[in-house]
PDB file of N, CA and C in Angstrom:
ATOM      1  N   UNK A   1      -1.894  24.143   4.560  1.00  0.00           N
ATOM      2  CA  UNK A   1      -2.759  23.445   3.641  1.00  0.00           C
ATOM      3  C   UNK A   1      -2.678  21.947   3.951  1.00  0.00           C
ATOM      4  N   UNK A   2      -3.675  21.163   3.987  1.00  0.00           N
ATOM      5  CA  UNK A   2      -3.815  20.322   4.379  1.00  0.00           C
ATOM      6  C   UNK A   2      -3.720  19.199   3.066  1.00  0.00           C
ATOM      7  N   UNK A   3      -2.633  17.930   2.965  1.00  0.00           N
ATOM      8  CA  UNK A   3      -2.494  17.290   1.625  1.00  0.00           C
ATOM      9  C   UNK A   3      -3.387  15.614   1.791  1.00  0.00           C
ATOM     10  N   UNK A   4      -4.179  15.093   0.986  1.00  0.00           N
ATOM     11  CA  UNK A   4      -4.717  13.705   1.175  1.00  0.00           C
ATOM     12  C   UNK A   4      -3.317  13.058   1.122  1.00  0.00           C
ATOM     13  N   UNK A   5      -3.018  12.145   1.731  1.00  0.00           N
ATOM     14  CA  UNK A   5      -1.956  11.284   1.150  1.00  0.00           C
ATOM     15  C   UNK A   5      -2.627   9.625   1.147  1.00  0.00           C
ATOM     16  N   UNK A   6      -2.110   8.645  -0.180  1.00  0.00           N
ATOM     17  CA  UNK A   6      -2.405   8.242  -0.709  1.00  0.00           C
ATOM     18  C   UNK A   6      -1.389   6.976   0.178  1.00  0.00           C
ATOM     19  N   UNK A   7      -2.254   6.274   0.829  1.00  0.00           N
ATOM     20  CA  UNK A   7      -1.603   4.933   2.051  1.00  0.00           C
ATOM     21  C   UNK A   7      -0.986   4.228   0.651  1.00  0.00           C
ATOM     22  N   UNK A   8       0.860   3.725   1.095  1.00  0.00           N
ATOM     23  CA  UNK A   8       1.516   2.926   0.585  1.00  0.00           C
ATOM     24  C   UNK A   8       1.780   1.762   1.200  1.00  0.00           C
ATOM     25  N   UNK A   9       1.684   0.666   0.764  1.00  0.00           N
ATOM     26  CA  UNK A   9       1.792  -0.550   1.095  1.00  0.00           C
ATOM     27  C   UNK A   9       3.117  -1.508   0.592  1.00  0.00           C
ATOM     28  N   UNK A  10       3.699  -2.804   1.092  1.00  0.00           N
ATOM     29  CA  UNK A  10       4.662  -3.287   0.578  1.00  0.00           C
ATOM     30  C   UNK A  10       4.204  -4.601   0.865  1.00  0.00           C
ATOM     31  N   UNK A  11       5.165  -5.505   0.178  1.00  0.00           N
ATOM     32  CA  UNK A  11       5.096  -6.978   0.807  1.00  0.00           C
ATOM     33  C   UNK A  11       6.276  -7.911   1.187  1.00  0.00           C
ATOM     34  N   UNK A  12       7.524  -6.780   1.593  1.00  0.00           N
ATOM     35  CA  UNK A  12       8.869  -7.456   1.739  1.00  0.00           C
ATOM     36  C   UNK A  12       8.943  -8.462   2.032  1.00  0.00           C
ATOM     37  N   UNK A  13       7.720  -9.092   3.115  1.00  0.00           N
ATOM     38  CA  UNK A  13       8.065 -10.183   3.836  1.00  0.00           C
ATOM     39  C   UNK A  13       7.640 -11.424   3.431  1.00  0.00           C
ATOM     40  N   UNK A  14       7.043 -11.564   1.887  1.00  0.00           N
ATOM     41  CA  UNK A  14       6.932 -12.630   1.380  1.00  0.00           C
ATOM     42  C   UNK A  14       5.488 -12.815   1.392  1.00  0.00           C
ATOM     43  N   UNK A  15       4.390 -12.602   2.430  1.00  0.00           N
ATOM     44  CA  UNK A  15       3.577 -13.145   2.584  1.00  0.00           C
ATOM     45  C   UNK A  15       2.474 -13.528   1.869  1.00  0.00           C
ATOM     46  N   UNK A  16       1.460 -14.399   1.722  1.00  0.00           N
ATOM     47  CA  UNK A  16       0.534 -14.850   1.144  1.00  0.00           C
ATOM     48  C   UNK A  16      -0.405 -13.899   0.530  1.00  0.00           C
ATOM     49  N   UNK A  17      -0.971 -12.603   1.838  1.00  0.00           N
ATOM     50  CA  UNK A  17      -1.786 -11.769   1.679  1.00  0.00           C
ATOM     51  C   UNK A  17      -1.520 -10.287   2.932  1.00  0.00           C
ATOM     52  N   UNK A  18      -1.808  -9.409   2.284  1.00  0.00           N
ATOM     53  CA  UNK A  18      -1.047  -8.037   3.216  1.00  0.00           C
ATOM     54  C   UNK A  18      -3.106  -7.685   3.001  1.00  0.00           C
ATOM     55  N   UNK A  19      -3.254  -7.797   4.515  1.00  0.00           N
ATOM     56  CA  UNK A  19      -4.727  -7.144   4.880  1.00  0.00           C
ATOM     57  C   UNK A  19      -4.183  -5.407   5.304  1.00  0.00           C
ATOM     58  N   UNK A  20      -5.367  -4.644   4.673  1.00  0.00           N
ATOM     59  CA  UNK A  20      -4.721  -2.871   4.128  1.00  0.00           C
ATOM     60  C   UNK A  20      -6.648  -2.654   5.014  1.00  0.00           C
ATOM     61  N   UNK A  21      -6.641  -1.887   5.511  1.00  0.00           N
ATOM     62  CA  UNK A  21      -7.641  -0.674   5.852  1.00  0.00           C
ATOM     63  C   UNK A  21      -7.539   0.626   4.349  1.00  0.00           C
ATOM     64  N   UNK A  22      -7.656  -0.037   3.631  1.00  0.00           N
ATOM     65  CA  UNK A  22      -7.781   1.067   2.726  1.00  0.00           C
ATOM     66  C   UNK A  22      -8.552   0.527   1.259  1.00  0.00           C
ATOM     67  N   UNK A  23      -9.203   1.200   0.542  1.00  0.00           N
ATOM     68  CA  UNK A  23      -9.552   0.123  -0.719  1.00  0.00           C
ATOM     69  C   UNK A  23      -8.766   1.235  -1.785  1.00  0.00           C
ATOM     70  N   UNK A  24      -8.435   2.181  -1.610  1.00  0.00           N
ATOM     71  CA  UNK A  24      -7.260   2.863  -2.658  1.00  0.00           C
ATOM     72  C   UNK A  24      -6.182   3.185  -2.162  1.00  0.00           C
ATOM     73  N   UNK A  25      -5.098   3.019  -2.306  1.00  0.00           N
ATOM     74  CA  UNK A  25      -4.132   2.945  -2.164  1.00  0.00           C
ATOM     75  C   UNK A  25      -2.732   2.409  -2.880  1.00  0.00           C
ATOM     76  N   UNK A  26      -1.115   2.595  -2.932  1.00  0.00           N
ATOM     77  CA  UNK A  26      -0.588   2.171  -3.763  1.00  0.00           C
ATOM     78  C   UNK A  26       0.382   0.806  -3.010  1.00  0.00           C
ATOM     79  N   UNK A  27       1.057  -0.158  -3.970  1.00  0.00           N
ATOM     80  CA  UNK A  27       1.768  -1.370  -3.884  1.00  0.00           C
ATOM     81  C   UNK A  27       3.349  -0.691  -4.199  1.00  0.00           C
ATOM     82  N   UNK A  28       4.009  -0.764  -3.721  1.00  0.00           N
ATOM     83  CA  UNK A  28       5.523  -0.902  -4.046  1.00  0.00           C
ATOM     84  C   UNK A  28       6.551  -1.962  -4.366  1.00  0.00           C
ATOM     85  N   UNK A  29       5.654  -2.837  -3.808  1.00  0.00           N
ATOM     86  CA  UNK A  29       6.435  -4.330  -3.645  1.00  0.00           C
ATOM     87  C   UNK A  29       7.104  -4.366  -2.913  1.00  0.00           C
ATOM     88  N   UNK A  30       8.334  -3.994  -2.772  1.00  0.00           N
ATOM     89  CA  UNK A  30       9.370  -4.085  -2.065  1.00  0.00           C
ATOM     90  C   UNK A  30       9.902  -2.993  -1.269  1.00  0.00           C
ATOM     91  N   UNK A  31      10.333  -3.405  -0.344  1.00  0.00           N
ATOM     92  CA  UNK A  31      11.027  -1.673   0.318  1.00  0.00           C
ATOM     93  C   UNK A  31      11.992  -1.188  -0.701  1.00  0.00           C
ATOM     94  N   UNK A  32      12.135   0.266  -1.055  1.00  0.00           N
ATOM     95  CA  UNK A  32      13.564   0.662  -1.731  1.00  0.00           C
ATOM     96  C   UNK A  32      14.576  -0.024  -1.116  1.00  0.00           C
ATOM     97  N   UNK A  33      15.977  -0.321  -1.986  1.00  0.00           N
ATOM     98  CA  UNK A  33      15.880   0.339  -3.197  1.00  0.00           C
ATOM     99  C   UNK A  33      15.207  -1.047  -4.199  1.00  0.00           C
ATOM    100  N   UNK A  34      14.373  -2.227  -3.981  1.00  0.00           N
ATOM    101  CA  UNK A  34      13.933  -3.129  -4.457  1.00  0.00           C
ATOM    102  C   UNK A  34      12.071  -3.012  -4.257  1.00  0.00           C
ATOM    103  N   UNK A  35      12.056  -1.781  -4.690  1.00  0.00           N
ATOM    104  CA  UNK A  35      10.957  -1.426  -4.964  1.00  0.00           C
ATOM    105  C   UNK A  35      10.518  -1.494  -6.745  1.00  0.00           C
ATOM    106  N   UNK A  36       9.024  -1.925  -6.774  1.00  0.00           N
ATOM    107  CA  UNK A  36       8.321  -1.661  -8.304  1.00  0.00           C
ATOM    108  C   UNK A  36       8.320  -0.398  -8.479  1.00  0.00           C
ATOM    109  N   UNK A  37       7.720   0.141  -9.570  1.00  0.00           N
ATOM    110  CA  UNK A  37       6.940   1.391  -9.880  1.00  0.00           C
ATOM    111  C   UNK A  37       5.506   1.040  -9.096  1.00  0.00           C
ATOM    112  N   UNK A  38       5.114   2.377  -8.746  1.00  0.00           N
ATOM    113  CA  UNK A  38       4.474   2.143  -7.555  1.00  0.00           C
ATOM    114  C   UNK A  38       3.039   2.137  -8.442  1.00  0.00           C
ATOM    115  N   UNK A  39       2.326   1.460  -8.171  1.00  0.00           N
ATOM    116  CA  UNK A  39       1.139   0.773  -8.596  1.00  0.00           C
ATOM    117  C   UNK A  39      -0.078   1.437  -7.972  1.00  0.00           C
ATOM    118  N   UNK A  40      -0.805   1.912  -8.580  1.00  0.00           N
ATOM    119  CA  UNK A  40      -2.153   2.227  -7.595  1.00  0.00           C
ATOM    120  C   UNK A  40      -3.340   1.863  -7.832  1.00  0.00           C
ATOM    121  N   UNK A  41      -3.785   1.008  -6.941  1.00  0.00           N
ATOM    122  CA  UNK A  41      -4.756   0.376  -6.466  1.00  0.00           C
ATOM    123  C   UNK A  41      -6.271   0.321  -6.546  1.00  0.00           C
ATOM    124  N   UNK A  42      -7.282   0.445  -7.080  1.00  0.00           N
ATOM    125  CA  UNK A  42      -8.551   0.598  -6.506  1.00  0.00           C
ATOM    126  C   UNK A  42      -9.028  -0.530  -6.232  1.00  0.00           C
ATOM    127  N   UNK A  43      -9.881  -1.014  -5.305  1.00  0.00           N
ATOM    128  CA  UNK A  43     -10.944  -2.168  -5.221  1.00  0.00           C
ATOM    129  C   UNK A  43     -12.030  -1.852  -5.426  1.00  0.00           C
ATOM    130  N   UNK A  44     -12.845  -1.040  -5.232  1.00  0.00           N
ATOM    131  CA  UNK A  44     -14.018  -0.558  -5.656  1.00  0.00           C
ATOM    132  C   UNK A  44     -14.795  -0.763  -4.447  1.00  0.00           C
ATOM    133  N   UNK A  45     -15.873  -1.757  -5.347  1.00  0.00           N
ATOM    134  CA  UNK A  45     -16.871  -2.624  -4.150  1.00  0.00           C
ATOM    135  C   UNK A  45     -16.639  -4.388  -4.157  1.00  0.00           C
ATOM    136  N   UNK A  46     -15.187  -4.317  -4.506  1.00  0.00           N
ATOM    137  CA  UNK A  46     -14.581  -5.842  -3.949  1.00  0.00           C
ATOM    138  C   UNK A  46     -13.653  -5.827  -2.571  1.00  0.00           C
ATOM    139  N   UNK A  47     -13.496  -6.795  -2.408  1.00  0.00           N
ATOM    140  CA  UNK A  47     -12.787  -6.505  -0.722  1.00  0.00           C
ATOM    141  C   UNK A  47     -11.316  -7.137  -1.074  1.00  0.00           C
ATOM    142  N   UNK A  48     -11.137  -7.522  -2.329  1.00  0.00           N
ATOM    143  CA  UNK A  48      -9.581  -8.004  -1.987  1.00  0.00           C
ATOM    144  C   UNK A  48      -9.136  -7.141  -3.441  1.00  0.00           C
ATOM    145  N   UNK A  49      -7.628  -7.559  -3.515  1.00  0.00           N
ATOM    146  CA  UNK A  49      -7.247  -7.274  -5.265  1.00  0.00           C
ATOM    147  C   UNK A  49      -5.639  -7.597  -5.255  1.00  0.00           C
ATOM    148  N   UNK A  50      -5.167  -7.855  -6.325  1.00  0.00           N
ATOM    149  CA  UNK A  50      -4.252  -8.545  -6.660  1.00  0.00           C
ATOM    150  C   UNK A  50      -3.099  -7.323  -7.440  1.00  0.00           C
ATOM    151  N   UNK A  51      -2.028  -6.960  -6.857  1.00  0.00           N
ATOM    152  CA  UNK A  51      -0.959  -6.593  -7.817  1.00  0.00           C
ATOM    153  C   UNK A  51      -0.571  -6.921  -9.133  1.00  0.00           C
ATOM    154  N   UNK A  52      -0.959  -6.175 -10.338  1.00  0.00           N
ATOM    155  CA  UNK A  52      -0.710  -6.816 -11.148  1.00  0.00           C
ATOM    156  C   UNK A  52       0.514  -6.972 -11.614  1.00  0.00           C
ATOM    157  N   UNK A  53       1.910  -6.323 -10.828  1.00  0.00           N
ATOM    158  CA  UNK A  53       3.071  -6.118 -10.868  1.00  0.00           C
ATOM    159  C   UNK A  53       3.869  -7.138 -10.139  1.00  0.00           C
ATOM    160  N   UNK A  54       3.566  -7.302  -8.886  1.00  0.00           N
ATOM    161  CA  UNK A  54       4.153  -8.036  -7.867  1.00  0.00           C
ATOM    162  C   UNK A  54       3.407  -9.624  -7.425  1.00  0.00           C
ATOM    163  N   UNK A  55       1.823  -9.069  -7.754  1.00  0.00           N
ATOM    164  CA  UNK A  55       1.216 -10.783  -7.395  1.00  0.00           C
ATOM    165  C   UNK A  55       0.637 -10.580  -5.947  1.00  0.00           C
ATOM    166  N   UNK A  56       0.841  -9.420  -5.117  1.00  0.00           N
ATOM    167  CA  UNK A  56       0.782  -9.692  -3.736  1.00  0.00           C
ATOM    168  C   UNK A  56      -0.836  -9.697  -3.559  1.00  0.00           C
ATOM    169  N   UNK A  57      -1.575  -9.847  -3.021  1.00  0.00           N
ATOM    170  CA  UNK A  57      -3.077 -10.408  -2.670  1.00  0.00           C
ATOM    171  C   UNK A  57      -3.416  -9.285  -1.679  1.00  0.00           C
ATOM    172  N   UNK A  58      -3.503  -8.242  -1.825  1.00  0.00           N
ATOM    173  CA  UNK A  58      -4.500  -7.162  -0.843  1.00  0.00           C
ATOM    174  C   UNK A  58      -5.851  -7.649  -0.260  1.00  0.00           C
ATOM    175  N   UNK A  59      -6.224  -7.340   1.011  1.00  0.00           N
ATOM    176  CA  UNK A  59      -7.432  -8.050   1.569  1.00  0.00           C
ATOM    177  C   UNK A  59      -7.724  -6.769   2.432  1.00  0.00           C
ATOM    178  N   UNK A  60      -8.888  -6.378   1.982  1.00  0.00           N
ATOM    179  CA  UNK A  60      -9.243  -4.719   2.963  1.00  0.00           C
ATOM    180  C   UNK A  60     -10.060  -5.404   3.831  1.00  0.00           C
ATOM    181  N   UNK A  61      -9.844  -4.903   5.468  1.00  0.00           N
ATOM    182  CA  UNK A  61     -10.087  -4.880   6.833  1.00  0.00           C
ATOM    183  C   UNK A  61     -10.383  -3.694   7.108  1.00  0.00           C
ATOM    184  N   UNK A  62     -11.753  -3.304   7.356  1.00  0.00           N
ATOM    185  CA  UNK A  62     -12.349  -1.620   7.993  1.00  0.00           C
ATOM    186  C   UNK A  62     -11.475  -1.417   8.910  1.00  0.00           C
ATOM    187  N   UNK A  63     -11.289  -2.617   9.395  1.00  0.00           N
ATOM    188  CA  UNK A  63     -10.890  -2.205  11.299  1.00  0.00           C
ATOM    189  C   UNK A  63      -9.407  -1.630  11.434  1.00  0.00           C
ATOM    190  N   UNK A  64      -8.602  -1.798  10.357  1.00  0.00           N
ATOM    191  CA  UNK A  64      -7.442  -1.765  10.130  1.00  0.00           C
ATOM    192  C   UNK A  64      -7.434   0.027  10.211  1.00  0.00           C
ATOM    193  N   UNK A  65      -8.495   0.710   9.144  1.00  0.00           N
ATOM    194  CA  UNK A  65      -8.546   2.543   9.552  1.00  0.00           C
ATOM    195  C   UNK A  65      -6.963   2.930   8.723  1.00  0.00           C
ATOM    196  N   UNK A  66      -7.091   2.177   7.548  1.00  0.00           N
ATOM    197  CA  UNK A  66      -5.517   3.150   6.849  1.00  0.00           C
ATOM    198  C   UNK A  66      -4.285   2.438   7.019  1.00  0.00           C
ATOM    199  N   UNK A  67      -4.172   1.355   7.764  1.00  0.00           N
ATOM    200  CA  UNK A  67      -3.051   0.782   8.430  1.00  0.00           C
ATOM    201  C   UNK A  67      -2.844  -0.666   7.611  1.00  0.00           C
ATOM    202  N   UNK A  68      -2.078  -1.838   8.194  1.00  0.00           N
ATOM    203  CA  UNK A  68      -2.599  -2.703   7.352  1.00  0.00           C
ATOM    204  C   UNK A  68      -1.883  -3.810   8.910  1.00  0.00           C
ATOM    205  N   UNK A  69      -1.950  -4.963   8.024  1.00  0.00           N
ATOM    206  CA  UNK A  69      -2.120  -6.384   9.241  1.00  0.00           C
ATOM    207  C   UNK A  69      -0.915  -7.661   8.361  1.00  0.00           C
ATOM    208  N   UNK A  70       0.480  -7.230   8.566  1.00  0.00           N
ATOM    209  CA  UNK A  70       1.112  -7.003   9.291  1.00  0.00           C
ATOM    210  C   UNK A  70       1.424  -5.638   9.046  1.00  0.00           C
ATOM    211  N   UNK A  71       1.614  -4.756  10.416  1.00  0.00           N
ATOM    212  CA  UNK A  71       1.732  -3.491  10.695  1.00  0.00           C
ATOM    213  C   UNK A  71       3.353  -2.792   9.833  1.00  0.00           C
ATOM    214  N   UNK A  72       4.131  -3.509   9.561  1.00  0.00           N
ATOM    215  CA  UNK A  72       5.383  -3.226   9.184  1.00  0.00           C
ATOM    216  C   UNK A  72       5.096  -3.553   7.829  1.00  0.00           C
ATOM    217  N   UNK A  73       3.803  -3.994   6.948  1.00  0.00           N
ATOM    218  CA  UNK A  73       3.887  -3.499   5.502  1.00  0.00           C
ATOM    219  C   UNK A  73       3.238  -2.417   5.292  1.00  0.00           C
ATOM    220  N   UNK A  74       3.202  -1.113   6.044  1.00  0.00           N
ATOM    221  CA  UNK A  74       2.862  -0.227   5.644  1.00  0.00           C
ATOM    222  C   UNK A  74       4.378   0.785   5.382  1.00  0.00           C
ATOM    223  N   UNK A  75       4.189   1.686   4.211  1.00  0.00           N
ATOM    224  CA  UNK A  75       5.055   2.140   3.797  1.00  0.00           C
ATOM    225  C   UNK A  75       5.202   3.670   4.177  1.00  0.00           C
ATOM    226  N   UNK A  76       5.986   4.618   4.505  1.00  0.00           N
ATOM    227  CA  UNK A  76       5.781   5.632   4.837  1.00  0.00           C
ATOM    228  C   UNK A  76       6.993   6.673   3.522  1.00  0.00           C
ATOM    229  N   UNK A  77       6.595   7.060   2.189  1.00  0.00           N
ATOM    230  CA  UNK A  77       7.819   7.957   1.786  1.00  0.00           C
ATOM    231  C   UNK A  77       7.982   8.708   2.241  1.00  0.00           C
ATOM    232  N   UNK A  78       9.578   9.334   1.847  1.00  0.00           N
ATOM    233  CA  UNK A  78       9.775  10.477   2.402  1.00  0.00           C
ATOM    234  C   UNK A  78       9.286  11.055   1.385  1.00  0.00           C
ATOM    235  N   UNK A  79       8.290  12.753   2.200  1.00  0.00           N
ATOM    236  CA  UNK A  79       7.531  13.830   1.658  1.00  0.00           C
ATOM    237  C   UNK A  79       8.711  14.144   0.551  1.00  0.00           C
ATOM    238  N   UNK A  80       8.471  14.873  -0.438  1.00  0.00           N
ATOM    239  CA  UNK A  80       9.005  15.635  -1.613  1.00  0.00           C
ATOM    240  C   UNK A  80       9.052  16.681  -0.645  1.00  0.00           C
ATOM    241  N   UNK A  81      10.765  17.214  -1.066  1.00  0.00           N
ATOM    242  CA  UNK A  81      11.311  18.487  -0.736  1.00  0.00           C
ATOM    243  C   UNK A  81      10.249  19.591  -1.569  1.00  0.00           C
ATOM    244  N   UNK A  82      10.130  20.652  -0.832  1.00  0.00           N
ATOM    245  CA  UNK A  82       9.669  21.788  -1.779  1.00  0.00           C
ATOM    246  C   UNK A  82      10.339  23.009  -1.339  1.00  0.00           C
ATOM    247  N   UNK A  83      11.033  23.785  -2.980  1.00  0.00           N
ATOM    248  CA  UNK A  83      11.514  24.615  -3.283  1.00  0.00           C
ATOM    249  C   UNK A  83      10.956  25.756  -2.328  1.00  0.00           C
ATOM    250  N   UNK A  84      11.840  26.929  -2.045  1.00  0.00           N
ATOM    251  CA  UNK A  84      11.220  28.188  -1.305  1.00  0.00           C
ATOM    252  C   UNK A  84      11.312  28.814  -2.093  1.00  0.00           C
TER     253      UNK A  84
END
């Protein structure tokens, strides 16, 4: 079965603005274990949006395709174990 997963983003590195290829998606803020509650995102039909948790400045880039600009604020969790 095939699952959507929902692109996570961070902003460990301080920066001004984390450009995301995605317009939904969630904010963590921080890498664990100095992570928020994870925040999720829509922009709609605006191209930027603002954390209302952390402050960090999202800026969606098509070209980016899911990824974001710098490449190391994208977040990857680990999948949830599932029971057999």
């Amino acid at each position: 079965m095939t699952e959507h997963v929902t692109p996570h983003f961070h902003n460990q590195p301080g920066l001004p603005e984390v450009r995301v290829g995605a317009k939904e998606f969630m904010c963590v803020g921080a890498l664990p274990p100095f992570d928020h509650p994870h925040i999720f995102i829509v922009m709609g039909a605006d191209n930027d949006a603002i954390c209302p948790y952390c402050s960090t400045h999202y800026v969606y880039d098509e070209h980016l395709h899911g990824g974001s600009e710098p490449a190391e604020c994208a977040f990857h969790p680990e999948p949830a174990s599932r029971a057999a």
